[in-house]
C-alpha atoms as a PDB file:
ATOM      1  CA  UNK A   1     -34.985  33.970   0.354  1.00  0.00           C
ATOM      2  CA  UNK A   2     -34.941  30.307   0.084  1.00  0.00           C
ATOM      3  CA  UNK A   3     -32.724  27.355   1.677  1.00  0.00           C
ATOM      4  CA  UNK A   4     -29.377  25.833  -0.007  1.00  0.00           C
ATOM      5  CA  UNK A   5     -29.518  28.102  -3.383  1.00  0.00           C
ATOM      6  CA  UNK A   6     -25.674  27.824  -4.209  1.00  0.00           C
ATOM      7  CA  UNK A   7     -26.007  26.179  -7.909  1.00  0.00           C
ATOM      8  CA  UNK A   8     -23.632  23.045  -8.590  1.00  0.00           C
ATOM      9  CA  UNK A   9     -22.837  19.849 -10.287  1.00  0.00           C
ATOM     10  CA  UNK A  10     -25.497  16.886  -9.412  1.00  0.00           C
ATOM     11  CA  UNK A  11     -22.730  13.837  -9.060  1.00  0.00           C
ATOM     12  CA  UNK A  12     -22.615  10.501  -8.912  1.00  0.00           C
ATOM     13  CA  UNK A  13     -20.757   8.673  -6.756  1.00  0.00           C
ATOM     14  CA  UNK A  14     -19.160   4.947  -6.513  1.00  0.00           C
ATOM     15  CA  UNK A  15     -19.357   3.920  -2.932  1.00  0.00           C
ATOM     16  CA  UNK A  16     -17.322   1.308  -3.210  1.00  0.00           C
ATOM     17  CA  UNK A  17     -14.232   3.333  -5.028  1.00  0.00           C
ATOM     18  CA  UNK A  18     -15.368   6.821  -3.733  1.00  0.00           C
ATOM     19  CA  UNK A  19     -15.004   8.325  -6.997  1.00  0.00           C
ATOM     20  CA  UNK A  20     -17.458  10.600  -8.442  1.00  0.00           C
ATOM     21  CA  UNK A  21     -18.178  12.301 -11.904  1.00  0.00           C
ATOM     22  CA  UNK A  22     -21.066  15.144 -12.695  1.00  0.00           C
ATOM     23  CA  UNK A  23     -24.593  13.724 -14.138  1.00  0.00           C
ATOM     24  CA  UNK A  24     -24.424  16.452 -16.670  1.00  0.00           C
ATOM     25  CA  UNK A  25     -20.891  17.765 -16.830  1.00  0.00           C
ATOM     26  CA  UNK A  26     -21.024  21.894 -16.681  1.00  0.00           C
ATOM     27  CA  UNK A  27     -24.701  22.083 -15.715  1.00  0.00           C
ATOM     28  CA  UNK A  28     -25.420  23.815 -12.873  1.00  0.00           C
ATOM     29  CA  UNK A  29     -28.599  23.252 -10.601  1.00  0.00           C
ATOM     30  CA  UNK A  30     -30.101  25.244  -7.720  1.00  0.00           C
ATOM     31  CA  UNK A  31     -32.139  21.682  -6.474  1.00  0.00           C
ATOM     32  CA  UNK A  32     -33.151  18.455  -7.406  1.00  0.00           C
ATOM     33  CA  UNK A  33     -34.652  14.754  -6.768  1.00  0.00           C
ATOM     34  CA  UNK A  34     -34.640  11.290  -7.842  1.00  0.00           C
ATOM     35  CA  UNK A  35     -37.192   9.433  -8.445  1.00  0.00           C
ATOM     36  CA  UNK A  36     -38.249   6.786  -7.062  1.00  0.00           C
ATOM     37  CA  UNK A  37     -36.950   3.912  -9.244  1.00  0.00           C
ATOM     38  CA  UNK A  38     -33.603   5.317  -9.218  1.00  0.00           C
ATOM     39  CA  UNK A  39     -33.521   6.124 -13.133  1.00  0.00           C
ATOM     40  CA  UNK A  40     -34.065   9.524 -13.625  1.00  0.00           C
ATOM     41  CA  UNK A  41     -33.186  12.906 -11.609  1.00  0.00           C
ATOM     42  CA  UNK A  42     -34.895  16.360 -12.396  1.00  0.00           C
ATOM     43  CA  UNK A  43     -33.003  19.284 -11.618  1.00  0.00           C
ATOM     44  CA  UNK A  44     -33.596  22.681 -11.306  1.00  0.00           C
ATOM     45  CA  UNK A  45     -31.759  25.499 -13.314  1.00  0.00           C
ATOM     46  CA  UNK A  46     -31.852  29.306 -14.271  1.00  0.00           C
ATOM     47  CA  UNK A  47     -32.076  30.155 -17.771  1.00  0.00           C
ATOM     48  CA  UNK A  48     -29.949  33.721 -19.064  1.00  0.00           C
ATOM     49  CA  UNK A  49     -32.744  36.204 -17.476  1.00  0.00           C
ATOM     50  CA  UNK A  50     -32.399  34.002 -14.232  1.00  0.00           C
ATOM     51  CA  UNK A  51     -35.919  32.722 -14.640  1.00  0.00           C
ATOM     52  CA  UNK A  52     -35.946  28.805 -13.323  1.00  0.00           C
ATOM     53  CA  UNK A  53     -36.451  25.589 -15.517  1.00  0.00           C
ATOM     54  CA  UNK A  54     -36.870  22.119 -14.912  1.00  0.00           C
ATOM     55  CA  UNK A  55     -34.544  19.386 -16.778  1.00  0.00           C
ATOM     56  CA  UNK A  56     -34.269  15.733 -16.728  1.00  0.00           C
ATOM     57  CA  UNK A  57     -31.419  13.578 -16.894  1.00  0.00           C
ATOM     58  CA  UNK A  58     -31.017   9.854 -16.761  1.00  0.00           C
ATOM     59  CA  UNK A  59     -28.826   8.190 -14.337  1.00  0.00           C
ATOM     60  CA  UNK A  60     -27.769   5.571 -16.786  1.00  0.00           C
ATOM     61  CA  UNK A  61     -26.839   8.559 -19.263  1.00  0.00           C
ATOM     62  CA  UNK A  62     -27.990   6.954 -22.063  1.00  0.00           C
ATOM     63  CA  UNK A  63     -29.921   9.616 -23.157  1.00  0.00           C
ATOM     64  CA  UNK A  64     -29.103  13.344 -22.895  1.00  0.00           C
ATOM     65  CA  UNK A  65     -30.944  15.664 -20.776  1.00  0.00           C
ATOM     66  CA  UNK A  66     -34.393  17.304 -21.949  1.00  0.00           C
ATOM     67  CA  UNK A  67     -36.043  19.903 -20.297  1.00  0.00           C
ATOM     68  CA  UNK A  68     -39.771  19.792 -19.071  1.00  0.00           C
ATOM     69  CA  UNK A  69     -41.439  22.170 -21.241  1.00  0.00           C
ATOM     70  CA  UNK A  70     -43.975  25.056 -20.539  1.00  0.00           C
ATOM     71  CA  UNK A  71     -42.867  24.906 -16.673  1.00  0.00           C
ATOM     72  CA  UNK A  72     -40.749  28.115 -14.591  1.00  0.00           C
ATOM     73  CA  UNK A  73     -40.498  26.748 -11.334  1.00  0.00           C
ATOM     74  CA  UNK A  74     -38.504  25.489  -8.687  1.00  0.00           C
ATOM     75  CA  UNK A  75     -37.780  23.261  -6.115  1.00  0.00           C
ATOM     76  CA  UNK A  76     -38.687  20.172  -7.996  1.00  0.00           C
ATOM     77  CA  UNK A  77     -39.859  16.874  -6.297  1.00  0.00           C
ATOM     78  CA  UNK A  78     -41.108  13.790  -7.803  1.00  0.00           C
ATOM     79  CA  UNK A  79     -44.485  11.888  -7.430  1.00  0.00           C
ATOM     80  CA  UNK A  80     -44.859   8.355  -7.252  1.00  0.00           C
ATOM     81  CA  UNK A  81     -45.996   7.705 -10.658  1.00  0.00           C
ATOM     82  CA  UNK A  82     -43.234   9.809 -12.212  1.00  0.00           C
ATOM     83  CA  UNK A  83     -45.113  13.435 -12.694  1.00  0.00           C
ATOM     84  CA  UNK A  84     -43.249  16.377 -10.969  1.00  0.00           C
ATOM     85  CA  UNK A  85     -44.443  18.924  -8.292  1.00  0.00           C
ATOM     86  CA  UNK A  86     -42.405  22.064  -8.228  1.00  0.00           C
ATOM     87  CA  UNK A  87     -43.285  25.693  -6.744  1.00  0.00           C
ATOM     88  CA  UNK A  88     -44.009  29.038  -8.510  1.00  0.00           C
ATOM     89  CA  UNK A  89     -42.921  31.910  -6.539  1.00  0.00           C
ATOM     90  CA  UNK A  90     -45.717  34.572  -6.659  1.00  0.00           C
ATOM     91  CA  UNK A  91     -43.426  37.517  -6.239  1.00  0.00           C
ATOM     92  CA  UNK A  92     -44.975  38.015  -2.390  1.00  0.00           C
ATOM     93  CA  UNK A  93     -42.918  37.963   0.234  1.00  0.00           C
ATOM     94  CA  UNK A  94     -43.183  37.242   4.195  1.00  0.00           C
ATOM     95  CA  UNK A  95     -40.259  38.225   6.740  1.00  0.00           C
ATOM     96  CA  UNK A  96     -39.003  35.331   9.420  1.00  0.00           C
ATOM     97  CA  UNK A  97     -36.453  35.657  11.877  1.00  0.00           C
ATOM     98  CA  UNK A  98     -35.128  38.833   9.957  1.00  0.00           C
ATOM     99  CA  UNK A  99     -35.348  37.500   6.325  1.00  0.00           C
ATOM    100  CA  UNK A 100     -37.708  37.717   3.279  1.00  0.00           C
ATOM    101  CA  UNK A 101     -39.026  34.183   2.747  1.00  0.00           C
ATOM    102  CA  UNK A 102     -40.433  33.845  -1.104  1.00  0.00           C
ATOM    103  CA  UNK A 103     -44.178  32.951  -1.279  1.00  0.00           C
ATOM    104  CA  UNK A 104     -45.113  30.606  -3.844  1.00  0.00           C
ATOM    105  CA  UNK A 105     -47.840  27.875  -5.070  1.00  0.00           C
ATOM    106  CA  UNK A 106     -47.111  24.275  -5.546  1.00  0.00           C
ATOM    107  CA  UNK A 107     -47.511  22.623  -9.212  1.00  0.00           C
ATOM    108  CA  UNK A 108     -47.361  19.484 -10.662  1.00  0.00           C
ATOM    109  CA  UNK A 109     -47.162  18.046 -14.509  1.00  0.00           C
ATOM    110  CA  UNK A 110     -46.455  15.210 -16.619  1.00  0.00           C
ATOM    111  CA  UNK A 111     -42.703  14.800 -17.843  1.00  0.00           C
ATOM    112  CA  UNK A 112     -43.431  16.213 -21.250  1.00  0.00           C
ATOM    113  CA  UNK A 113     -45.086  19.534 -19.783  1.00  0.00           C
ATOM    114  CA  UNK A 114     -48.988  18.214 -19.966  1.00  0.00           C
ATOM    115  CA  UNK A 115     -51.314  18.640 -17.495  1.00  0.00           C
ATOM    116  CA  UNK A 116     -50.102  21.254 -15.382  1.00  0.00           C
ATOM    117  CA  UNK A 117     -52.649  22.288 -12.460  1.00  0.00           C
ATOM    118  CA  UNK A 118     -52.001  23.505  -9.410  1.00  0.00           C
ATOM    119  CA  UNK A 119     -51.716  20.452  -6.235  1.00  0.00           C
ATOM    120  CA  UNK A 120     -52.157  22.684  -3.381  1.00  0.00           C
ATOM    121  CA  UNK A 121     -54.573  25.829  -2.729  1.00  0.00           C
ATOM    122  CA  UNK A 122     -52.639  27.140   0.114  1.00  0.00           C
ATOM    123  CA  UNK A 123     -49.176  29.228  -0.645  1.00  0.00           C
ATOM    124  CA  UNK A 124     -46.198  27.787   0.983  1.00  0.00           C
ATOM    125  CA  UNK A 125     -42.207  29.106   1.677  1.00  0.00           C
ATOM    126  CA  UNK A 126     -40.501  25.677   1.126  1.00  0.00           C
ATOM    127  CA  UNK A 127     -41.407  22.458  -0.340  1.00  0.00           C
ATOM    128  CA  UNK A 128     -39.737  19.525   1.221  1.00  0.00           C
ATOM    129  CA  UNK A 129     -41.197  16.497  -0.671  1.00  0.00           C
ATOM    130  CA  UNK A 130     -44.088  14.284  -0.900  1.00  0.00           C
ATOM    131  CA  UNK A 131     -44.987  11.366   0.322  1.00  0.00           C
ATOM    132  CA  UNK A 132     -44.373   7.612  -1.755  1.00  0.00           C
ATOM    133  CA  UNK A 133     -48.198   6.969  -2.202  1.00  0.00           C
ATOM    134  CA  UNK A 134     -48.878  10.727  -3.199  1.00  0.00           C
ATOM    135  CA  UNK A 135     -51.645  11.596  -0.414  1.00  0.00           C
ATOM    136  CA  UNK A 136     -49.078  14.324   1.249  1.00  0.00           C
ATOM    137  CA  UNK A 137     -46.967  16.766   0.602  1.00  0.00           C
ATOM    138  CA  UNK A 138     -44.528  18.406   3.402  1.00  0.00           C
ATOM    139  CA  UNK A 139     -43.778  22.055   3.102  1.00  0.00           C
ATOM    140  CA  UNK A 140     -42.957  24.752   5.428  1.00  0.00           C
ATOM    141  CA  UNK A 141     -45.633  27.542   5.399  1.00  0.00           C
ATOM    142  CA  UNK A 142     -47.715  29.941   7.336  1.00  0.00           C
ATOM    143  CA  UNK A 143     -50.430  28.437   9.605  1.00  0.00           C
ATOM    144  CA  UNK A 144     -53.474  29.857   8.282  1.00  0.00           C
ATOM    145  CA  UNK A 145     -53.211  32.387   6.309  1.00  0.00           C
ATOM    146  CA  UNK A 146     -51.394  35.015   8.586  1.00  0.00           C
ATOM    147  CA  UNK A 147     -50.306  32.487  11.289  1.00  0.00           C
ATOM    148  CA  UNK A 148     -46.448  31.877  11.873  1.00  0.00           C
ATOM    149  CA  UNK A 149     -44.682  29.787   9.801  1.00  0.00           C
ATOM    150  CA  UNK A 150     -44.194  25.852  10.593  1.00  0.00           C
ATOM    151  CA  UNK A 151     -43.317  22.488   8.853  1.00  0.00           C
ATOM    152  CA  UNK A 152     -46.853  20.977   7.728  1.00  0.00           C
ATOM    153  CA  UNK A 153     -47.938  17.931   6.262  1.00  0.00           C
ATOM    154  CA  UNK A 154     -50.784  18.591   3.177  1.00  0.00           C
ATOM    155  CA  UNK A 155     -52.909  16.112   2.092  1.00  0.00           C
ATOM    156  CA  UNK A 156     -53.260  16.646  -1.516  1.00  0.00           C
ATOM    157  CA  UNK A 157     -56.591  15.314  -1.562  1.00  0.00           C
ATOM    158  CA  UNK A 158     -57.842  18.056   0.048  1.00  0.00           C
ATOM    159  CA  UNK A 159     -58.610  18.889   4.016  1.00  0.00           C
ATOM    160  CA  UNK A 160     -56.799  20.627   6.864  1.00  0.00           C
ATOM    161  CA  UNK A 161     -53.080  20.174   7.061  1.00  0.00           C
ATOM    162  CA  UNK A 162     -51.065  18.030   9.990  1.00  0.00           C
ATOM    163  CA  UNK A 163     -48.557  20.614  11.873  1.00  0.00           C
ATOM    164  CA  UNK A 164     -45.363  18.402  12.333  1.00  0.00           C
ATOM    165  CA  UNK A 165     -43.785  21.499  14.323  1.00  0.00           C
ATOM    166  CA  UNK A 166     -41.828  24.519  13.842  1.00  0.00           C
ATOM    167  CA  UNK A 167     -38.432  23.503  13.067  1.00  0.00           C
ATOM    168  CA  UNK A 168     -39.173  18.947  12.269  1.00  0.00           C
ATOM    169  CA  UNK A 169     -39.650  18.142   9.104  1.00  0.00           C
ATOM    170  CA  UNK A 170     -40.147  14.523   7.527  1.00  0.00           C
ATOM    171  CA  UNK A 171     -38.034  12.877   4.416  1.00  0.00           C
ATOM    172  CA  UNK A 172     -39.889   9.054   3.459  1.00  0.00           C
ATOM    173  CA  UNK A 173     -38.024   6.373   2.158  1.00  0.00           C
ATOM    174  CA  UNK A 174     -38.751   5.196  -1.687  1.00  0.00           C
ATOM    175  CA  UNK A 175     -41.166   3.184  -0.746  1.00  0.00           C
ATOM    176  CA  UNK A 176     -42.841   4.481   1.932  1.00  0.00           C
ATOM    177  CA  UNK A 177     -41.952   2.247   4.642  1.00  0.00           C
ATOM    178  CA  UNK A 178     -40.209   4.606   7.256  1.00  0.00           C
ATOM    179  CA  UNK A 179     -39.235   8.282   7.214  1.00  0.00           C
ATOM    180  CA  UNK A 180     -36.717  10.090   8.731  1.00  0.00           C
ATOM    181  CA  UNK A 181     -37.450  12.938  11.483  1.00  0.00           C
ATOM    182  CA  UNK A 182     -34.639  15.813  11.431  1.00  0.00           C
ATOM    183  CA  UNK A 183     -34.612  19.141  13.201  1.00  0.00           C
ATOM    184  CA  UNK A 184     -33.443  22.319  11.994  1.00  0.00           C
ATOM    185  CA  UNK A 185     -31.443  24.397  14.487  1.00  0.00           C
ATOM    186  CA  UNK A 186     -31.063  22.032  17.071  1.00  0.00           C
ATOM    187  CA  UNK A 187     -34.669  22.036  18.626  1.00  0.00           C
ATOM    188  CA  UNK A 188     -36.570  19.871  19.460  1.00  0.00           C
ATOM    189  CA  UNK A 189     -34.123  17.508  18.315  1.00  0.00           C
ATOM    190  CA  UNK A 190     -30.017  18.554  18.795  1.00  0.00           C
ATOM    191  CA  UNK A 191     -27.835  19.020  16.091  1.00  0.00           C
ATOM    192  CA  UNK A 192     -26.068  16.204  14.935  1.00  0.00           C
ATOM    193  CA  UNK A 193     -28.945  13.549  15.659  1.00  0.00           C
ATOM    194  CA  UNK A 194     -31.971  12.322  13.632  1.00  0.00           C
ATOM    195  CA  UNK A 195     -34.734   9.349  13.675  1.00  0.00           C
ATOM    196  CA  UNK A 196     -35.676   6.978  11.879  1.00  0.00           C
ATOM    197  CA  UNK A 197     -39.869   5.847  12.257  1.00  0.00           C
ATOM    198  CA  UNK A 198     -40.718   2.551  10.684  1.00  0.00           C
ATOM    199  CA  UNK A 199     -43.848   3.062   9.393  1.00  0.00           C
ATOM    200  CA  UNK A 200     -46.738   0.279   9.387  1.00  0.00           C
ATOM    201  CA  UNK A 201     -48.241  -0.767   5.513  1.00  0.00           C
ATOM    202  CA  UNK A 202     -50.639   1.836   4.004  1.00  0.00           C
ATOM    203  CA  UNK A 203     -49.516   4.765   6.575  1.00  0.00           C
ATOM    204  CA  UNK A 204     -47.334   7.590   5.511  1.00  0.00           C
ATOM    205  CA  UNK A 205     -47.375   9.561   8.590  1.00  0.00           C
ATOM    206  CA  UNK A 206     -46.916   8.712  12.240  1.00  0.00           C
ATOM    207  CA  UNK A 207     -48.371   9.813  15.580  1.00  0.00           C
ATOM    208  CA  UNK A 208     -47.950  13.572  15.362  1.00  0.00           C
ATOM    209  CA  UNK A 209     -49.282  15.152  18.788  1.00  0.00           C
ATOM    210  CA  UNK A 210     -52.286  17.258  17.784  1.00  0.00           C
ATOM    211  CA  UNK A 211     -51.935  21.109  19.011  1.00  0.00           C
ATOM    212  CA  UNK A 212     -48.534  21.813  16.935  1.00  0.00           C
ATOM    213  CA  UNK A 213     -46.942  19.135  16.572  1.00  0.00           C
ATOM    214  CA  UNK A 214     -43.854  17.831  18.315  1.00  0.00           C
ATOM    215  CA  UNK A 215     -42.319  20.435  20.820  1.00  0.00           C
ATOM    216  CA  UNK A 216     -39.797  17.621  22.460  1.00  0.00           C
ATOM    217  CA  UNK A 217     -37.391  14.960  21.554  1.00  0.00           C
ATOM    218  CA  UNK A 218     -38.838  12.381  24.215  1.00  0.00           C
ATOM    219  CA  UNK A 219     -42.494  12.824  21.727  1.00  0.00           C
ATOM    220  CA  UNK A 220     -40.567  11.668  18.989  1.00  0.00           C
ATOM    221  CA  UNK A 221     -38.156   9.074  20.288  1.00  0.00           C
ATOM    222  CA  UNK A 222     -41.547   7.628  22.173  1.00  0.00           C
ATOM    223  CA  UNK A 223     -43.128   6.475  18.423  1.00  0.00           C
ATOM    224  CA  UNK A 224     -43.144   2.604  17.817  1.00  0.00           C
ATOM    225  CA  UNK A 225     -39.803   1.811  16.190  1.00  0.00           C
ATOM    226  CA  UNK A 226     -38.423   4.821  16.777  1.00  0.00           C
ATOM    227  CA  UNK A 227     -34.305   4.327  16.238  1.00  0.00           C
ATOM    228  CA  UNK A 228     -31.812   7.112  17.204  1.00  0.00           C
ATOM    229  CA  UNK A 229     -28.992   8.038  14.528  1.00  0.00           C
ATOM    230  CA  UNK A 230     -26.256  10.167  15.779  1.00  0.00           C
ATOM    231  CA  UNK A 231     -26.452  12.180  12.447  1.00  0.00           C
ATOM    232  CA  UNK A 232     -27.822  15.473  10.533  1.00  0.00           C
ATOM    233  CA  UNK A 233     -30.328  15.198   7.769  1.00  0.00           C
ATOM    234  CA  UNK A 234     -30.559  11.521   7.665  1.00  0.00           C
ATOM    235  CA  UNK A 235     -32.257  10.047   4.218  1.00  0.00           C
ATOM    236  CA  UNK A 236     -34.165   6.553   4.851  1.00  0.00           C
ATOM    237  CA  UNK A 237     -33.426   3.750   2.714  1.00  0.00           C
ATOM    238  CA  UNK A 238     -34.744   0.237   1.582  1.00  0.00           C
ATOM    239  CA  UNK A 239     -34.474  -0.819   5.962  1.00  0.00           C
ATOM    240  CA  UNK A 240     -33.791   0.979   8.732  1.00  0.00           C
ATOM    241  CA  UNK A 241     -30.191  -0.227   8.676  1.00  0.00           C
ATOM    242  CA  UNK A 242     -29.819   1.539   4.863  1.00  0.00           C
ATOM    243  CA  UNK A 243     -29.815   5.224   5.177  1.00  0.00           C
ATOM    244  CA  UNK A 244     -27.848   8.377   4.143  1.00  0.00           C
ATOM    245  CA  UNK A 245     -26.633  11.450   5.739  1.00  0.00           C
ATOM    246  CA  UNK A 246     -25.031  14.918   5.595  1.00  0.00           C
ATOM    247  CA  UNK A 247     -21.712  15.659   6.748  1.00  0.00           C
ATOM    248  CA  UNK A 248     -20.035  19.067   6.305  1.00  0.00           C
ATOM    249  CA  UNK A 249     -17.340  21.130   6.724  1.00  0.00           C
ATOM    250  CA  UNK A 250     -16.328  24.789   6.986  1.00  0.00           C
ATOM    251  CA  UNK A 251     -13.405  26.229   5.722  1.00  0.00           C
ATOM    252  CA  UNK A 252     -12.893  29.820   6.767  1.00  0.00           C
ATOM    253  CA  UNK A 253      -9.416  32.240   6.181  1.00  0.00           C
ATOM    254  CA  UNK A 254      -8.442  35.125   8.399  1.00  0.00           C
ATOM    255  CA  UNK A 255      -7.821  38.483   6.381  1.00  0.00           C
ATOM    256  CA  UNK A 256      -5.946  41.675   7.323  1.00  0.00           C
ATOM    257  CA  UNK A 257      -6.404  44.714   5.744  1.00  0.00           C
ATOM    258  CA  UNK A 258      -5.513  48.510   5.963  1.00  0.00           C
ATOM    259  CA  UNK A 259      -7.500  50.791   7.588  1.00  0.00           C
ATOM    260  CA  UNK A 260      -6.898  54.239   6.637  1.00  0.00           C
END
């Protein structure tokens, strides 16, 4: 099982007019990410046999999309000098709160397929991105080997992993100077609310409390900077004033049907 797997359009969209078209009209992706100078996206997609591929598209569509050769993988994430970390699923899997969590190994490559090598030694359940100067990657996996699962922070250069907490994950801005903190189902942080942690030159992560991370709200909101946004899944920006969310909304119809 993985998070958000319903495929769709990537669009853009006009801000100022509201209107939005697809990136790649008809293609369908599972996941994707933008780099960091805005130019390019790589999505993720299933070929006929459902295995998964990487493609690239440019936001300027000048040129049409190519895929990354020589990769099947998913969850795709860009590094700051343009290569690509995705995960391999291994065909393991782990069961949390009543579900069957994939296990798979994080990648990375070049654009045109070279130089793939695995980034991280230690299997993971979701990859959530990596940090703008490439020393961490955030991913939600098992502490230890056998432990339960939590949202870590990796440093890719190697050593022991930074527990952010069981349900708090981190999203950076472009360029590294804040990142967002978000909760997932409504602990330690409530639904509908998020932070936003200015972050001081040449540090990607704040003050996590040692021993597990953060277990309350008043840990997080306590960081230098911290600002409160009444808003899900908040995505930093260029400032602290710049930033984007996620809004939603259900739509559910009542059915009535025979019973014999």
């Amino acid at each position: 099982m993985d998070l958000y797997r319903d495929a769709g359009e990537v669009r853009v969209a006009d801000l100022e007019s509201g209107r939005s078209e697809p990136l790649v009209r008809g293609f369908q992706a599972l996941d994707y990410d933008i780099s960091a100078d805005g130019r390019q996206v790589v999505m993720e997609t299933a070929d006929i046999a459902g295995k998964p591929q990487l493609w690239l598209a440019s936001l300027d569509r000048r040129s049409p999309p190519r895929q990354v050769p020589n990769v099947e993988g998913g969850s795709p994430r860009f590094g700051p000098g343009g290569e690509i970390y995705f995960r391999r699923t291994s065909g393991q899997h782990v069961m949390e709160d009543n579900a069957a969590w994939s296990v798979g190994v994080v990648y990375r490559v070049h654009q045109d397929g070279i130089g793939l090598e695995k980034a991280l030694e230690q299997p993971i359940l979701t990859l959530r991105g990596v940090s703008p100067d490439g020393r961490w990657l955030v991913a939600w996996a098992a502490l230890g080997r056998e432990g339960v699962p939590a949202w870590q922070a990796f440093p890719l250069g190697g050593g022991a992993p930074v527990t952010i907490g069981s349900a708090t994950f981190f999203d950076w801005a472009p360029d590294g100077s804040s990142l967002s903190v978000t909760s997932e189902s409504g602990a330690p942080i409530p639904e509908g609310r998020s932070y936003l942690i200015p972050l001081p030159r040449g540090q990607a992560l704040p003050r996590i409390p040692v021993g597990g991370g953060f277990h309350t709200e008043e840990e997080i909101a306590r960081l230098p900077g911290a600002r409160r946004i009444d808003a899900y899944g908040v995505m930093p920006g260029p400032s602290l004033d710049v930033y984007a969310f996620y809004r939603g909304t259900a739509q559910r119809n009542l059915y009535r049907i025979p019973i014999p």
